[in-house]
PDB file of N, CA and C in Angstrom:
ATOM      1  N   UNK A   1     -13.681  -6.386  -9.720  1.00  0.00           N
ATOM      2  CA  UNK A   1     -12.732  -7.458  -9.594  1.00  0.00           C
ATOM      3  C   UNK A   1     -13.415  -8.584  -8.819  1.00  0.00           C
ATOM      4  N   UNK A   2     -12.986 -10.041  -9.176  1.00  0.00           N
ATOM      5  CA  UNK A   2     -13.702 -11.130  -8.724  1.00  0.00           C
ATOM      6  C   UNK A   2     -12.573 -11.974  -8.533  1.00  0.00           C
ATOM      7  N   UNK A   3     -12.799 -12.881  -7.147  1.00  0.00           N
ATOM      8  CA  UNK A   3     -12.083 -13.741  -7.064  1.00  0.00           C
ATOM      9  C   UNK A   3     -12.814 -15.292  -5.988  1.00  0.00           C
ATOM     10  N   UNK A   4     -12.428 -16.533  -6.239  1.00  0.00           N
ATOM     11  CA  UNK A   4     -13.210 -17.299  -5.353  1.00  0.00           C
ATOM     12  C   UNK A   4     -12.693 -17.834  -4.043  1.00  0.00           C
ATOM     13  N   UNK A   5     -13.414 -17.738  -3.385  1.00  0.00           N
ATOM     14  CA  UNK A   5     -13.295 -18.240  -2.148  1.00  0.00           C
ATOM     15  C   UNK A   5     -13.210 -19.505  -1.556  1.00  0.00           C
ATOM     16  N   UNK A   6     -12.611 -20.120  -0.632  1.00  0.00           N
ATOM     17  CA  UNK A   6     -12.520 -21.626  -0.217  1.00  0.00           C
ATOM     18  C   UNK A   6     -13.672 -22.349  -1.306  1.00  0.00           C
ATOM     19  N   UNK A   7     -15.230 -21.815  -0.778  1.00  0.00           N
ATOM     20  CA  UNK A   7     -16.095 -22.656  -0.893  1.00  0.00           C
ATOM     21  C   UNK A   7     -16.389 -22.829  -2.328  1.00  0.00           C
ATOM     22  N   UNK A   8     -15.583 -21.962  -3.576  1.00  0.00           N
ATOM     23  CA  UNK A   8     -15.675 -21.812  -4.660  1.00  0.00           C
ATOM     24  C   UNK A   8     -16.691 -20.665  -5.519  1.00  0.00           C
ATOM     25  N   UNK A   9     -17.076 -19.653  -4.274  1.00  0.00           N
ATOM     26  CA  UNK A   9     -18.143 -19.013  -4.565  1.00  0.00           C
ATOM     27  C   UNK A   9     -17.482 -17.821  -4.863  1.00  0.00           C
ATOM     28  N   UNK A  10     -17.887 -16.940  -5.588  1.00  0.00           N
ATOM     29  CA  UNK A  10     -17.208 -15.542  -6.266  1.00  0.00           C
ATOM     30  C   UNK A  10     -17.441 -14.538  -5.281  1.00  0.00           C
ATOM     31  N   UNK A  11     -16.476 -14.045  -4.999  1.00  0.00           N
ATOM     32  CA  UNK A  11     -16.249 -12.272  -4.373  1.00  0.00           C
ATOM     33  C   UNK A  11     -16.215 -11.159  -4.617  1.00  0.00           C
ATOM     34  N   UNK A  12     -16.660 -10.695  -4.557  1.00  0.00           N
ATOM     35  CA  UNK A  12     -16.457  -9.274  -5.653  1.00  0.00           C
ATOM     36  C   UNK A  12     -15.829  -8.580  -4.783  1.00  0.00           C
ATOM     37  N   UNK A  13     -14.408  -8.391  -5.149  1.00  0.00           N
ATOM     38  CA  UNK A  13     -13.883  -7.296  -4.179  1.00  0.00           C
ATOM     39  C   UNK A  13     -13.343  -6.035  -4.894  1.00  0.00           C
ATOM     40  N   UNK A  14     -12.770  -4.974  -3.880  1.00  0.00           N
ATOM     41  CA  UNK A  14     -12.433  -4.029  -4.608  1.00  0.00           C
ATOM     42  C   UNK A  14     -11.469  -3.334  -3.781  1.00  0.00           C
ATOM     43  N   UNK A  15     -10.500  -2.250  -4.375  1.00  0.00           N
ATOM     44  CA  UNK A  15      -9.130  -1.998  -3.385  1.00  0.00           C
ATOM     45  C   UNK A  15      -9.844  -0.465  -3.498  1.00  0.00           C
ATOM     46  N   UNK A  16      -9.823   0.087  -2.052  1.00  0.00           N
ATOM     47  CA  UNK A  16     -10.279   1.729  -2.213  1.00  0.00           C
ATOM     48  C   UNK A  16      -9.296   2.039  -0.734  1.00  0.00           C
ATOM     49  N   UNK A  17      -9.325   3.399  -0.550  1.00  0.00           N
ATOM     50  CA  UNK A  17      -8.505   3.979   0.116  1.00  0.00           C
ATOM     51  C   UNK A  17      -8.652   3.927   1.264  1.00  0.00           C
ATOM     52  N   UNK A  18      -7.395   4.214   1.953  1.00  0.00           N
ATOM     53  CA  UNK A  18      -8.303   3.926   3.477  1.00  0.00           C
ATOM     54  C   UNK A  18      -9.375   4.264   4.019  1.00  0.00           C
ATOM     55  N   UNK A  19     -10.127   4.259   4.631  1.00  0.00           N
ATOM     56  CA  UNK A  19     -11.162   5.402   5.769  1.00  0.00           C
ATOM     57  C   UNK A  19     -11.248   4.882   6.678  1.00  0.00           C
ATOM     58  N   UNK A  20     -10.759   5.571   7.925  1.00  0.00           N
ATOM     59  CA  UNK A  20     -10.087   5.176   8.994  1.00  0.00           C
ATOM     60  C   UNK A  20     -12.051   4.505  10.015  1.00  0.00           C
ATOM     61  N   UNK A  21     -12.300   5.640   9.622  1.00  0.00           N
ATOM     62  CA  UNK A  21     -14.441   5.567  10.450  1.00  0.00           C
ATOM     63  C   UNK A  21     -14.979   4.397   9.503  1.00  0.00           C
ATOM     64  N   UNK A  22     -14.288   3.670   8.686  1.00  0.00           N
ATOM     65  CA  UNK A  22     -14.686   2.246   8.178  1.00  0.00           C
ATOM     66  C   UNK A  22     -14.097   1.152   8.384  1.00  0.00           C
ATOM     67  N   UNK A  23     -12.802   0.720   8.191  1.00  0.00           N
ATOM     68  CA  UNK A  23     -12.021  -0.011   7.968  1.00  0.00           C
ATOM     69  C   UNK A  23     -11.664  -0.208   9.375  1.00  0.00           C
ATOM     70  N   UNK A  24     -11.916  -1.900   9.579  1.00  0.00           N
ATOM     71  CA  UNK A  24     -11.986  -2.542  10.796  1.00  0.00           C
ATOM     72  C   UNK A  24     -10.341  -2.521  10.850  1.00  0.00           C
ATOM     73  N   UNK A  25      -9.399  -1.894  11.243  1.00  0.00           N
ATOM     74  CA  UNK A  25      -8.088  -2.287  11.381  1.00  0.00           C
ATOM     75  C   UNK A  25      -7.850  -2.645  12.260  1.00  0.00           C
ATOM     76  N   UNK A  26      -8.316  -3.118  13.106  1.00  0.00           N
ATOM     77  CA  UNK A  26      -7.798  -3.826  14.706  1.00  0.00           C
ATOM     78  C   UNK A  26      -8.053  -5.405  14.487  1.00  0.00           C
ATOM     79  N   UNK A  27      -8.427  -5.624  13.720  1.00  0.00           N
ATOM     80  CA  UNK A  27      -8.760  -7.083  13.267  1.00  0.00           C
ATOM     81  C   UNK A  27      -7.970  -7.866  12.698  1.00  0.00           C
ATOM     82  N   UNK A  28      -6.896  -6.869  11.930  1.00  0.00           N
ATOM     83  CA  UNK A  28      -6.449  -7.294  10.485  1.00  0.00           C
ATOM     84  C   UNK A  28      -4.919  -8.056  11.224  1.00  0.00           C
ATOM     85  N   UNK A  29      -4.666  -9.167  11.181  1.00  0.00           N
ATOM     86  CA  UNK A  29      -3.009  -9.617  11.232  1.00  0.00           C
ATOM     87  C   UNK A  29      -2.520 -10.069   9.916  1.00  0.00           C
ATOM     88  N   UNK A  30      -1.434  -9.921  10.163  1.00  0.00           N
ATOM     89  CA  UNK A  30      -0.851 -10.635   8.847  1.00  0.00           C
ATOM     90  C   UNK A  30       0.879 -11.776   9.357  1.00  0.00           C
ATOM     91  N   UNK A  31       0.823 -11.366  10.497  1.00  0.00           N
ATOM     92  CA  UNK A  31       2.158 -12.225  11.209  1.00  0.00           C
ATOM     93  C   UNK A  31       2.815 -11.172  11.432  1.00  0.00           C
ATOM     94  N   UNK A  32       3.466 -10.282  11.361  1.00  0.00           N
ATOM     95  CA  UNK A  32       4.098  -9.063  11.882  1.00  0.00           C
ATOM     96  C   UNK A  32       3.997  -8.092  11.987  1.00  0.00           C
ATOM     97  N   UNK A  33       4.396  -7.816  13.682  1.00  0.00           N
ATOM     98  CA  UNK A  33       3.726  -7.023  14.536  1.00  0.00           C
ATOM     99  C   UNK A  33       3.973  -5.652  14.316  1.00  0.00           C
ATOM    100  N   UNK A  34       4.991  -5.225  13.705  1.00  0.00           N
ATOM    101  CA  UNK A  34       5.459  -3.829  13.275  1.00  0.00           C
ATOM    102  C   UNK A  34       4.543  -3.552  11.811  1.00  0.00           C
ATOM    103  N   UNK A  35       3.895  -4.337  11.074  1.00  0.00           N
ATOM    104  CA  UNK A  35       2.812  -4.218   9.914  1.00  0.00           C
ATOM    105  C   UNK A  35       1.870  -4.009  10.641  1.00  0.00           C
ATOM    106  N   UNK A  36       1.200  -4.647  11.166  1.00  0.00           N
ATOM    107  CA  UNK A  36       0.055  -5.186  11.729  1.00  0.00           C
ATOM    108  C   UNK A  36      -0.309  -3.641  12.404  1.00  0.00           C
ATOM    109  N   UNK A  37       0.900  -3.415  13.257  1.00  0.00           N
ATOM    110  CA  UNK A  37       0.627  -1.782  13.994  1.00  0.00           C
ATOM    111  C   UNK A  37       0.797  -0.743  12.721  1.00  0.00           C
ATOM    112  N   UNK A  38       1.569  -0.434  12.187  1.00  0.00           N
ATOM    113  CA  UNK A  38       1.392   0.518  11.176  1.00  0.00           C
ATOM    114  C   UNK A  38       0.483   0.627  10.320  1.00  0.00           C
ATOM    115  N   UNK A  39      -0.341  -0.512   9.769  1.00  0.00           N
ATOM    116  CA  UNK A  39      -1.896  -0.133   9.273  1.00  0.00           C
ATOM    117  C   UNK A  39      -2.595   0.623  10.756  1.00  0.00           C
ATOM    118  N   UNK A  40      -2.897  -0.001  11.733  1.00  0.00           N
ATOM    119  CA  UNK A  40      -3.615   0.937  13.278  1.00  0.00           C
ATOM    120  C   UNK A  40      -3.217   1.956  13.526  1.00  0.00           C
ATOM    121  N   UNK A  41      -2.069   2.446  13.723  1.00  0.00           N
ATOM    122  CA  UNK A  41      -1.633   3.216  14.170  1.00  0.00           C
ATOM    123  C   UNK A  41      -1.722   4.735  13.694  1.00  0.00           C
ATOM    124  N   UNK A  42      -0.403   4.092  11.958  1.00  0.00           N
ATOM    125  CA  UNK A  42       0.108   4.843  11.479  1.00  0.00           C
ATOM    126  C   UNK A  42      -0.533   5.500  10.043  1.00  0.00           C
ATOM    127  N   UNK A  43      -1.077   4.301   9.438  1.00  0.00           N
ATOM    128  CA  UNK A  43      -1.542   4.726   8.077  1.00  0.00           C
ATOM    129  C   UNK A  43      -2.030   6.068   8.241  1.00  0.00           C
ATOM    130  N   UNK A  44      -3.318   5.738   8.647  1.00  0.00           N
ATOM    131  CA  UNK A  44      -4.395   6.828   8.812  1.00  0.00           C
ATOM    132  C   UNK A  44      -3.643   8.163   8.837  1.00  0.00           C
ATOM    133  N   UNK A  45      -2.553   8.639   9.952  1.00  0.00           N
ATOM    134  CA  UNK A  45      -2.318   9.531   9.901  1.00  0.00           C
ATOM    135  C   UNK A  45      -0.943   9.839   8.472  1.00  0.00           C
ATOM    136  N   UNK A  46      -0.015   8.839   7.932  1.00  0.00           N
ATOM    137  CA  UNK A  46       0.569   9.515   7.061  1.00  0.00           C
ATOM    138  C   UNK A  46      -0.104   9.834   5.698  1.00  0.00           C
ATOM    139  N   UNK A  47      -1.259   9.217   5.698  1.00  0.00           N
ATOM    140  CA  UNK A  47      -2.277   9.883   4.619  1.00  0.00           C
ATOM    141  C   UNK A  47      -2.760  10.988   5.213  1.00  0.00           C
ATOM    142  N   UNK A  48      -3.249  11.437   5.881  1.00  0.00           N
ATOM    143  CA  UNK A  48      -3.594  13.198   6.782  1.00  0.00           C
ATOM    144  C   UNK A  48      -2.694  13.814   5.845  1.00  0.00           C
ATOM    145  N   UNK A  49      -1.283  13.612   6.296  1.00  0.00           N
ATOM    146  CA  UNK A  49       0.189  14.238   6.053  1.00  0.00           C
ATOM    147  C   UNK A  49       0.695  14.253   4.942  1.00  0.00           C
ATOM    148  N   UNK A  50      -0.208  13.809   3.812  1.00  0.00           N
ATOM    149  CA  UNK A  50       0.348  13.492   2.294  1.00  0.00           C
ATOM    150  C   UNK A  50       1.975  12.686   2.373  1.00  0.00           C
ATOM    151  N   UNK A  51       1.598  12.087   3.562  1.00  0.00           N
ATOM    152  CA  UNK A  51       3.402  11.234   3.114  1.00  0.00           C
ATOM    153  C   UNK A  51       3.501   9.810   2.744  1.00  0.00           C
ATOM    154  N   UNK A  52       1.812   9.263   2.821  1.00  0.00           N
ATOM    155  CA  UNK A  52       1.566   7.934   1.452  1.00  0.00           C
ATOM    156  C   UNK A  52       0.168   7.950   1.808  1.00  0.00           C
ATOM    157  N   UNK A  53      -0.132   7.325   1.056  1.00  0.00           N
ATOM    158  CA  UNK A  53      -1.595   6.736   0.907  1.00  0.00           C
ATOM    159  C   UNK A  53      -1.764   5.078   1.354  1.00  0.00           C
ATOM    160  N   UNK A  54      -2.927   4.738   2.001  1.00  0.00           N
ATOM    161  CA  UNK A  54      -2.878   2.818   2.373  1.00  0.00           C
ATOM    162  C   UNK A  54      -4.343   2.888   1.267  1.00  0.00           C
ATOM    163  N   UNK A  55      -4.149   1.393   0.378  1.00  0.00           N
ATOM    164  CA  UNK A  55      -5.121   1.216   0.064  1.00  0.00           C
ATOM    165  C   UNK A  55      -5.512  -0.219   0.497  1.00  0.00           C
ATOM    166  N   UNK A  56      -6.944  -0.142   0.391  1.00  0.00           N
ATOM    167  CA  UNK A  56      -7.289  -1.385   1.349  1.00  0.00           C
ATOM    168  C   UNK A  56      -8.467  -2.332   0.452  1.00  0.00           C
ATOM    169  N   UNK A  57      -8.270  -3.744   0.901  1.00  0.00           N
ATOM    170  CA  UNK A  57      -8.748  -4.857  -0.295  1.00  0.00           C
ATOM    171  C   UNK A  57      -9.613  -5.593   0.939  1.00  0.00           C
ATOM    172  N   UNK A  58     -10.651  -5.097   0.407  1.00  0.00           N
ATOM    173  CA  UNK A  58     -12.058  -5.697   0.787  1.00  0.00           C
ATOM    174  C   UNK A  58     -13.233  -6.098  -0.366  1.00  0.00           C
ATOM    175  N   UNK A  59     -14.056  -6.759   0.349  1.00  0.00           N
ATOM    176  CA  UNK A  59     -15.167  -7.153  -0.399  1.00  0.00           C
ATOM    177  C   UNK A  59     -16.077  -6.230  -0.447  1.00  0.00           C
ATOM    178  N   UNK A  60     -17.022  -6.547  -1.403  1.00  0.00           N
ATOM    179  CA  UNK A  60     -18.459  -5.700  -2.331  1.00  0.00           C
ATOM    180  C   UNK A  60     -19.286  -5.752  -0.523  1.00  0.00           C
ATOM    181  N   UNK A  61     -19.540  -7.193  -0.169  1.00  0.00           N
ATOM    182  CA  UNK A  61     -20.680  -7.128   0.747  1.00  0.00           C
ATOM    183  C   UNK A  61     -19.841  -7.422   1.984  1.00  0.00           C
ATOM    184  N   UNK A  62     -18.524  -6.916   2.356  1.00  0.00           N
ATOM    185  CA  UNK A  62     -18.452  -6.956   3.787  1.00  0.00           C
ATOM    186  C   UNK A  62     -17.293  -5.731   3.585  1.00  0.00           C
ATOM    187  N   UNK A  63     -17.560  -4.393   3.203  1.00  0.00           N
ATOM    188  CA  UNK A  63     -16.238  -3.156   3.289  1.00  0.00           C
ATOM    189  C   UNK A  63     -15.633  -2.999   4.827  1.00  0.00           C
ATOM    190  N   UNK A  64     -15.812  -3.398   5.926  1.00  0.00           N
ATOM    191  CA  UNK A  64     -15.469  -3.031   6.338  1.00  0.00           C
ATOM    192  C   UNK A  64     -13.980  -3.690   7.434  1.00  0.00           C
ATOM    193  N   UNK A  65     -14.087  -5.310   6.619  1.00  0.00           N
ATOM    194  CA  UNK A  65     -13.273  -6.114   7.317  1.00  0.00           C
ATOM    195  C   UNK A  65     -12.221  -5.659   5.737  1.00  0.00           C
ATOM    196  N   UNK A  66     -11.128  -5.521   6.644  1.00  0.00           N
ATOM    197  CA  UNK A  66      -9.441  -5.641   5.691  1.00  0.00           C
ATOM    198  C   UNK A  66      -9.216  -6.743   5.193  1.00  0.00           C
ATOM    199  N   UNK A  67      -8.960  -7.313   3.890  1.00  0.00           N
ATOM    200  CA  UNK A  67      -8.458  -8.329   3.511  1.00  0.00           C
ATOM    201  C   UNK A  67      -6.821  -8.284   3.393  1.00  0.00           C
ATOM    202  N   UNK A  68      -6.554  -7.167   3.344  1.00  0.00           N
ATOM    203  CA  UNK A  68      -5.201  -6.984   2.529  1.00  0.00           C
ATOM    204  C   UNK A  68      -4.797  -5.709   2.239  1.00  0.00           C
ATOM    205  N   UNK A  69      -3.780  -5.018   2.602  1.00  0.00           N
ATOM    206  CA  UNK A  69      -3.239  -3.453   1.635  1.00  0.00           C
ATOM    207  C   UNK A  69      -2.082  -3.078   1.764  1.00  0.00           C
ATOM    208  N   UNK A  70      -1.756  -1.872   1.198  1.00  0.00           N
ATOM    209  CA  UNK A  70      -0.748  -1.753   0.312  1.00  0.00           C
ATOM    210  C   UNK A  70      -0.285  -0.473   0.383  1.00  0.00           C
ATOM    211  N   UNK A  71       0.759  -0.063   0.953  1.00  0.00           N
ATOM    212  CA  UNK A  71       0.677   1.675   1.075  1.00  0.00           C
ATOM    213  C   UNK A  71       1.931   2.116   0.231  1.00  0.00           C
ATOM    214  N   UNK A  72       1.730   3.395  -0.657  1.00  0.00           N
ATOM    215  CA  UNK A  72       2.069   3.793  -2.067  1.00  0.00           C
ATOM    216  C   UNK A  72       2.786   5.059  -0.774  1.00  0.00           C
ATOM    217  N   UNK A  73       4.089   5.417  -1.060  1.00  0.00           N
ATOM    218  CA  UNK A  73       4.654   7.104  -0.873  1.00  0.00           C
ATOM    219  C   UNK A  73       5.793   7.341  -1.756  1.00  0.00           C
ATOM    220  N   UNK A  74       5.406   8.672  -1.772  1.00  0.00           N
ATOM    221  CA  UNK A  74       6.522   9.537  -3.069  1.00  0.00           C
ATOM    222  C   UNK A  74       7.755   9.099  -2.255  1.00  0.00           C
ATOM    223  N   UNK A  75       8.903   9.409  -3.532  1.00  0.00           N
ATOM    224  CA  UNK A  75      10.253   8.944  -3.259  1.00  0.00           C
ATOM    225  C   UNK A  75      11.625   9.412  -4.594  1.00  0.00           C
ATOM    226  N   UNK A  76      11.879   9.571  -3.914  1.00  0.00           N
ATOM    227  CA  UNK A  76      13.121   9.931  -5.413  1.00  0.00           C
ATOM    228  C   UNK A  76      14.515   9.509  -4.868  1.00  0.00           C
ATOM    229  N   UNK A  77      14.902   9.169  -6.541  1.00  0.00           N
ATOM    230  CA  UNK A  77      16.386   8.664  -6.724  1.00  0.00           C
ATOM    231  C   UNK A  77      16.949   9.984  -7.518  1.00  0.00           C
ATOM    232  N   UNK A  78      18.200  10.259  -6.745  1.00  0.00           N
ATOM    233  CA  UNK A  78      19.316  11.272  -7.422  1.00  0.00           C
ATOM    234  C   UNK A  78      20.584  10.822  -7.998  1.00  0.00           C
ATOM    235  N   UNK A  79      21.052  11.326  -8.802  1.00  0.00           N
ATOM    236  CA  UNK A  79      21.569  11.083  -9.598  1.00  0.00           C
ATOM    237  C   UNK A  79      22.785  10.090  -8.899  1.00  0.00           C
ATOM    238  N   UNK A  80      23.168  10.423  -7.871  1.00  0.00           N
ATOM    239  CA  UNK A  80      24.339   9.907  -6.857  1.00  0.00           C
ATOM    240  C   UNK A  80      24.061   8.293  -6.883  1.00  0.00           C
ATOM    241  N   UNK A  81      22.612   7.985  -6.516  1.00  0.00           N
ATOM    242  CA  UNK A  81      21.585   6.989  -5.952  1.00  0.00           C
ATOM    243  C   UNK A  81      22.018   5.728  -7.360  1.00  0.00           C
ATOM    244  N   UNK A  82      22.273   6.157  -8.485  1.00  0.00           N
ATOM    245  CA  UNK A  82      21.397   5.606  -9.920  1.00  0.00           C
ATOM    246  C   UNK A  82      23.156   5.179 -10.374  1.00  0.00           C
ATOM    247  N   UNK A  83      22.382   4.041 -11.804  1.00  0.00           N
ATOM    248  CA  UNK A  83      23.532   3.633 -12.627  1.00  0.00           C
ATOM    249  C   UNK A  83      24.224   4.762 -13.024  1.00  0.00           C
ATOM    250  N   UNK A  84      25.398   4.546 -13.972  1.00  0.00           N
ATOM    251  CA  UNK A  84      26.610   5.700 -14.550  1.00  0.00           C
ATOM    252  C   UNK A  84      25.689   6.167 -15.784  1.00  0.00           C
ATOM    253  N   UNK A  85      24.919   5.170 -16.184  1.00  0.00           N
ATOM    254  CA  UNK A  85      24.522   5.159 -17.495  1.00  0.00           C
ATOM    255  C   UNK A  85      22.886   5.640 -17.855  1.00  0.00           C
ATOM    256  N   UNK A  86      22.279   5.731 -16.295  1.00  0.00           N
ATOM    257  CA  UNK A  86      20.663   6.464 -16.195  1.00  0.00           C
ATOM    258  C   UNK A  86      21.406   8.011 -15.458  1.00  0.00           C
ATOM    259  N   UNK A  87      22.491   8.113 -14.858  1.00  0.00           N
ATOM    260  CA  UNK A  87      22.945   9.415 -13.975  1.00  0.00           C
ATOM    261  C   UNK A  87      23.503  10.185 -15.256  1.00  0.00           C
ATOM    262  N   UNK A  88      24.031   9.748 -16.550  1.00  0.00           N
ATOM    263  CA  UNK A  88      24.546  10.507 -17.655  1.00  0.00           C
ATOM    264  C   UNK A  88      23.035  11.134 -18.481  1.00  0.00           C
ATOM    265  N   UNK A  89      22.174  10.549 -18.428  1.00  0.00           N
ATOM    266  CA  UNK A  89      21.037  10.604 -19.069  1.00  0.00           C
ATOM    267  C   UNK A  89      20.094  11.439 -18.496  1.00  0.00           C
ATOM    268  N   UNK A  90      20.387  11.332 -17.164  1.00  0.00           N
ATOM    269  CA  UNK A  90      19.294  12.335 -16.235  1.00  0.00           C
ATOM    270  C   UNK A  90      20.218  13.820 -16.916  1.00  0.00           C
ATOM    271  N   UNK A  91      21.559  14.090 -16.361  1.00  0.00           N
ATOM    272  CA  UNK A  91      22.146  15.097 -16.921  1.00  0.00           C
ATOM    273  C   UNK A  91      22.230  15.629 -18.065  1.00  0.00           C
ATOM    274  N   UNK A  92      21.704  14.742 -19.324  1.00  0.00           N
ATOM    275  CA  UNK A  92      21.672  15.115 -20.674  1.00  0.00           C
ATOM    276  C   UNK A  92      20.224  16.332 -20.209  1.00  0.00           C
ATOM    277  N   UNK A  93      19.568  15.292 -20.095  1.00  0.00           N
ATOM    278  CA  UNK A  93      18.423  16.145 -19.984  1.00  0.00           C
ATOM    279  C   UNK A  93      17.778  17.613 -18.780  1.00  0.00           C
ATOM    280  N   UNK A  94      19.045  17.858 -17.881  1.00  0.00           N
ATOM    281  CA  UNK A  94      19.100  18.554 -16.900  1.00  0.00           C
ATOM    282  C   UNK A  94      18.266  18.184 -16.066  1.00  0.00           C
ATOM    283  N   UNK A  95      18.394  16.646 -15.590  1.00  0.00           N
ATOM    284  CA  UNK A  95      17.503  16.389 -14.247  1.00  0.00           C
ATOM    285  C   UNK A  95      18.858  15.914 -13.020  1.00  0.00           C
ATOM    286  N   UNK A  96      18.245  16.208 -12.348  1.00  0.00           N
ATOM    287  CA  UNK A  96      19.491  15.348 -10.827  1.00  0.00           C
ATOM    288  C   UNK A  96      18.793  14.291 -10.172  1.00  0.00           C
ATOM    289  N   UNK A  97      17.372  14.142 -10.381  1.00  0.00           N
ATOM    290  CA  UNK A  97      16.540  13.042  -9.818  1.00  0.00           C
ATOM    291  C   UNK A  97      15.493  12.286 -10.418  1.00  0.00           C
ATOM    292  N   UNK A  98      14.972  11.738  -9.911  1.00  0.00           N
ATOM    293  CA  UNK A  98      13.726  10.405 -10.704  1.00  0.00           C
ATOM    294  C   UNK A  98      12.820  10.583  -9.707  1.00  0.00           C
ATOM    295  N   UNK A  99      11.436  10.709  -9.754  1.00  0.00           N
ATOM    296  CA  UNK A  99      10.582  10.458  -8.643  1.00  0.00           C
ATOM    297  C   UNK A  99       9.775   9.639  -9.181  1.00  0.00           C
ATOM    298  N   UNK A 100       9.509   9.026  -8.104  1.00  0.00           N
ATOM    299  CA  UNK A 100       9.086   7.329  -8.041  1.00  0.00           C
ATOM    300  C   UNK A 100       8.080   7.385  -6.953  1.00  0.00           C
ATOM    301  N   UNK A 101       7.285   6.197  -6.909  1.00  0.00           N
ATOM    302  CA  UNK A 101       6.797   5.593  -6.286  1.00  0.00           C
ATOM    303  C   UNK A 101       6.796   4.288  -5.176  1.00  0.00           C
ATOM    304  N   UNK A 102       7.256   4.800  -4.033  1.00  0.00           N
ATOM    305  CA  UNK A 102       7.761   3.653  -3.292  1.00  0.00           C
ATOM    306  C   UNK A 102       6.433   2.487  -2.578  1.00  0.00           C
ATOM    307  N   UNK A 103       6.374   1.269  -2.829  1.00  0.00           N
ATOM    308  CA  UNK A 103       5.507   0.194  -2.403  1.00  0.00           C
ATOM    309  C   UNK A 103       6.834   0.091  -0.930  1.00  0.00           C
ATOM    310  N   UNK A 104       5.528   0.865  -0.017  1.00  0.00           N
ATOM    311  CA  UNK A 104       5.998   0.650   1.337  1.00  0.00           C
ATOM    312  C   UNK A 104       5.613  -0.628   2.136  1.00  0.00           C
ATOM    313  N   UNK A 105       4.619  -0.812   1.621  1.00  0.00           N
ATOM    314  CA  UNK A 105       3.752  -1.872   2.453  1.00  0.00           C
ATOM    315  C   UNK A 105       2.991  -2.567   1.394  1.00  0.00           C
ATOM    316  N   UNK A 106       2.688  -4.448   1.743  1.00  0.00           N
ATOM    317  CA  UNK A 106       2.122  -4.827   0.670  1.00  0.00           C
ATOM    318  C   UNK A 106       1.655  -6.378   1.852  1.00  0.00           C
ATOM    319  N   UNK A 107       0.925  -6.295   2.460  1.00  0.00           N
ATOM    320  CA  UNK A 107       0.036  -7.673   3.474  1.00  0.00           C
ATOM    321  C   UNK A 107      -1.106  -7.918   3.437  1.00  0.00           C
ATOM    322  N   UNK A 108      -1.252  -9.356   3.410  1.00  0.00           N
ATOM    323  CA  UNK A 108      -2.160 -10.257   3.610  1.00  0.00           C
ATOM    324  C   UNK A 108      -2.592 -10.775   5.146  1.00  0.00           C
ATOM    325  N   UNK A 109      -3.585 -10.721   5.127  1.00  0.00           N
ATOM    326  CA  UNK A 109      -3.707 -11.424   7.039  1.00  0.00           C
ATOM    327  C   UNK A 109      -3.040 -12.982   6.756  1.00  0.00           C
ATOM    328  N   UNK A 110      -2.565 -13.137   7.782  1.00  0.00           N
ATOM    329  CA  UNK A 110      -2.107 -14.708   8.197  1.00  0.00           C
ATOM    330  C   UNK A 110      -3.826 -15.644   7.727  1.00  0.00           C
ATOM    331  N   UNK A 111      -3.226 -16.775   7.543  1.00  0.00           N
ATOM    332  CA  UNK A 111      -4.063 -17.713   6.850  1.00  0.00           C
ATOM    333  C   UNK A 111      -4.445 -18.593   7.832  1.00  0.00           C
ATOM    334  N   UNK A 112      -6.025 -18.746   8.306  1.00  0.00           N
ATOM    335  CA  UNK A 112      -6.728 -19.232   9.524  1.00  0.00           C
ATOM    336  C   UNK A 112      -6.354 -20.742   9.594  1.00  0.00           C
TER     337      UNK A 112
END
C-alpha cells in the first residue's frame, strides 16, 4: 500500500499487528486521552487475552513509529438485540445469534 506525503513523496505503508517490543506507543496521540491510553496500556494485553486484536499503520522504512490503528473484537447480536424480520430468520434457521466483528477502535494521531 502507497500513499503521499506533505512533500508529495510516496510511502509505502503497511497495517500489521501489534508488537508491543516494536511499536513506539508512547508517542502516538490522537486528541483523546482515554484512546491514546488504551493503545499503551491496554491493547497489548487484550490481544494476550484473545479479547481483540490492535492493528497498527506504519511505514515500510520507519515500523516502529504508529501512524494510526484499529482494534477488531468478537461480538454477537441475539436474537432479542436484532430486527423482527433478521430475529424470524435467525429462528428459521435455528440460530439465536450473529457473530460479528466489533471496530472498537479506529485513530489517527492529531495533525502537527
Amino acid at each position: 500500500m502507497t500513499s503521499n506525503d506533505n512533500s508529495g513523496a510516496r510511502l509505502r505503508i503497511r497495517i500489521v499487528p501489534l508488537d508491543p517490543s516494536l511499536h513506539d506507543r508512547k508517542s502516538f496521540q490522537c486528541g483523546n486521552d482515554a484512546v491514546d491510553r488504551y493503545l499503551r496500556t491496554t491493547a497489548a494485553q487484550a490481544t494476550r487475552y484473545y479479547c481483540a486484536a490492535t492493528f497498527i499503520l506504519v511505514t515500510v522504512d520507519n515500523p516502529s513509529e504508529v501512524l494510526g490503528y484499529y482494534t477488531l473484537a468478537p461480538h454477537e447480536y441475539r436474537d432479542g438485540e436484532l430486527d423482527l424480520a433478521t430475529a424470524r430468520t435467525l429462528k428459521v434457521h435455528g440460530l439465536q445469534r450473529i457473530p460479528v466483528l466489533l471496530l472498537g477502535q479506529l485513530e489517527l494521531p492529531m495533525r502537527k
